[in-house]
Protein backbone atom coordinates (compact mmCIF):
# COMPACT_ATOMS: atom_id res chain seq x y z
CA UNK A 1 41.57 -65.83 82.28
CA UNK A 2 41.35 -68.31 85.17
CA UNK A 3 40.68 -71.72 85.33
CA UNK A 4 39.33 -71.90 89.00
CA UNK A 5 35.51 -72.68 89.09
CA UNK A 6 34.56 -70.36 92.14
CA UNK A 7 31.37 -71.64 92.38
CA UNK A 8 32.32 -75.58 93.39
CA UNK A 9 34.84 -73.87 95.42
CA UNK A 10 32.07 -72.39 97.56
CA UNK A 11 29.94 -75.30 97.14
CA UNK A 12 33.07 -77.36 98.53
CA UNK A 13 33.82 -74.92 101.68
CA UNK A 14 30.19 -75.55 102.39
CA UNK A 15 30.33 -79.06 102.34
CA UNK A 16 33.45 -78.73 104.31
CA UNK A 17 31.79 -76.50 107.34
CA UNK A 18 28.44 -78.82 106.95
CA UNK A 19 30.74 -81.98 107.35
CA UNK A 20 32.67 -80.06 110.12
CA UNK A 21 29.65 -79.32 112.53
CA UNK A 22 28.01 -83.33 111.40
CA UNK A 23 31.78 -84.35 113.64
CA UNK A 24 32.66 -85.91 110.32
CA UNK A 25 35.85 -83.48 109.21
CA UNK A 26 38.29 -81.88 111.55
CA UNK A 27 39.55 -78.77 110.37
CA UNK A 28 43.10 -77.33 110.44
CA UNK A 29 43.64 -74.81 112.84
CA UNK A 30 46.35 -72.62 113.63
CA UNK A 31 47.15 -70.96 117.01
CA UNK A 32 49.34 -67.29 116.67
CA UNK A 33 51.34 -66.64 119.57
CA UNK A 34 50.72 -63.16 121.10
CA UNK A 35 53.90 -61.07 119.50
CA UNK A 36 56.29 -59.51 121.93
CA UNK A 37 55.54 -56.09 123.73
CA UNK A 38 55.83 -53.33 121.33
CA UNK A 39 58.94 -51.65 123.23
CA UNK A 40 60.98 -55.26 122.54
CA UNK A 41 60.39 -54.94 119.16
CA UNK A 42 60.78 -51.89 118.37
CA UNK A 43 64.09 -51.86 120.61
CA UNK A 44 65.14 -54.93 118.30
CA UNK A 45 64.51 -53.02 114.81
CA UNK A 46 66.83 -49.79 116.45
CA UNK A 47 64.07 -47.86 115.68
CA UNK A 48 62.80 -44.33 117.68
CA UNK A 49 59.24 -44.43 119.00
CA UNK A 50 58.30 -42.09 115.98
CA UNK A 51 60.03 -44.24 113.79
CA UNK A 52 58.14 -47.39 114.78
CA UNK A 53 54.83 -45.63 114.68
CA UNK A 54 55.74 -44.59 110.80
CA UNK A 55 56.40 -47.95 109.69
CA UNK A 56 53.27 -49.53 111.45
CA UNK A 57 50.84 -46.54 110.24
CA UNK A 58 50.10 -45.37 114.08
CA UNK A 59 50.66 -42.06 115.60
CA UNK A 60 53.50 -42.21 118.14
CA UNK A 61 51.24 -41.55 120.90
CA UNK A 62 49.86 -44.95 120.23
CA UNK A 63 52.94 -46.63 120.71
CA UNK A 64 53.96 -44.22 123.80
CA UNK A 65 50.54 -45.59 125.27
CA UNK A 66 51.42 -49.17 124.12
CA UNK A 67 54.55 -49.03 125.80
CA UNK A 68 53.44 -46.94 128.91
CA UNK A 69 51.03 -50.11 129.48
CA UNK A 70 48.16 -47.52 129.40
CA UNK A 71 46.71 -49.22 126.10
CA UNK A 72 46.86 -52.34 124.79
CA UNK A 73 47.21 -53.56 121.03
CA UNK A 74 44.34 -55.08 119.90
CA UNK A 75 43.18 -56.35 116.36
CA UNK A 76 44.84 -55.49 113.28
CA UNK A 77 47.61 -54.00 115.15
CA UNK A 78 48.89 -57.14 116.95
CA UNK A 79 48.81 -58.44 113.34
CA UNK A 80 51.56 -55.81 112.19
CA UNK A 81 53.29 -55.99 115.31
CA UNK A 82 54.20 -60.12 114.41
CA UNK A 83 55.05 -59.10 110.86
CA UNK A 84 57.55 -56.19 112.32
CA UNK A 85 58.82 -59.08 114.76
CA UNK A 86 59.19 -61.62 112.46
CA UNK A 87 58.97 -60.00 109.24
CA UNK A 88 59.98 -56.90 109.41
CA UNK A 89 61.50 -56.14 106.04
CA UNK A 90 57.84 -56.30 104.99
CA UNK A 91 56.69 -53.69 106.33
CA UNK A 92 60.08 -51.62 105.56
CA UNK A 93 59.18 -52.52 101.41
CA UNK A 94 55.44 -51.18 102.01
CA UNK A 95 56.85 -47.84 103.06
């Protein structure tokens, strides 16, 4: 069983955004950096363009295109490309 009270923690995050847009609350922010090009990390982990593609859940034409600059990672992808950069025995335990 768990103590939190989610209902005054919603009534608090409201408070919080209402305070927030009256300019009297700043809220924390936090900037990602973009993550390396695919081909620099995947050339760090030692890892074959099919390779890669397994451990991130993409097909490998994905990544060819990533690399080939014909496509761009966008969205949830650019999120699992930091983790493999930074992180990358993450992704290696999700396998």
């Amino acid at each position: 069983m768990s103590d939190r009270n989610l209902g005054q923690e919603i009534l608090d995050g409201v408070k919080e955004v209402k305070d927030f847009k009256n300019g009297q609350k700043k809220l924390r922010t936090h900037t990602l950096k973009e993550p390396s090009s695919p081909k620099v990390i995947r050339e760090k982990l030692a890892l074959s363009q099919v390779a890669f593609a397994s451990l991130l859940g993409v097909s490998a034409r994905t990544v060819q295109d990533w690399e080939q600059g014909r496509r761009q990672p966008q969205g949830p992808a650019k999120s699992l490309l930091r983790i493999a950069e930074n992180r990358p025995e993450v992704l290696v335990e999700l396998r």
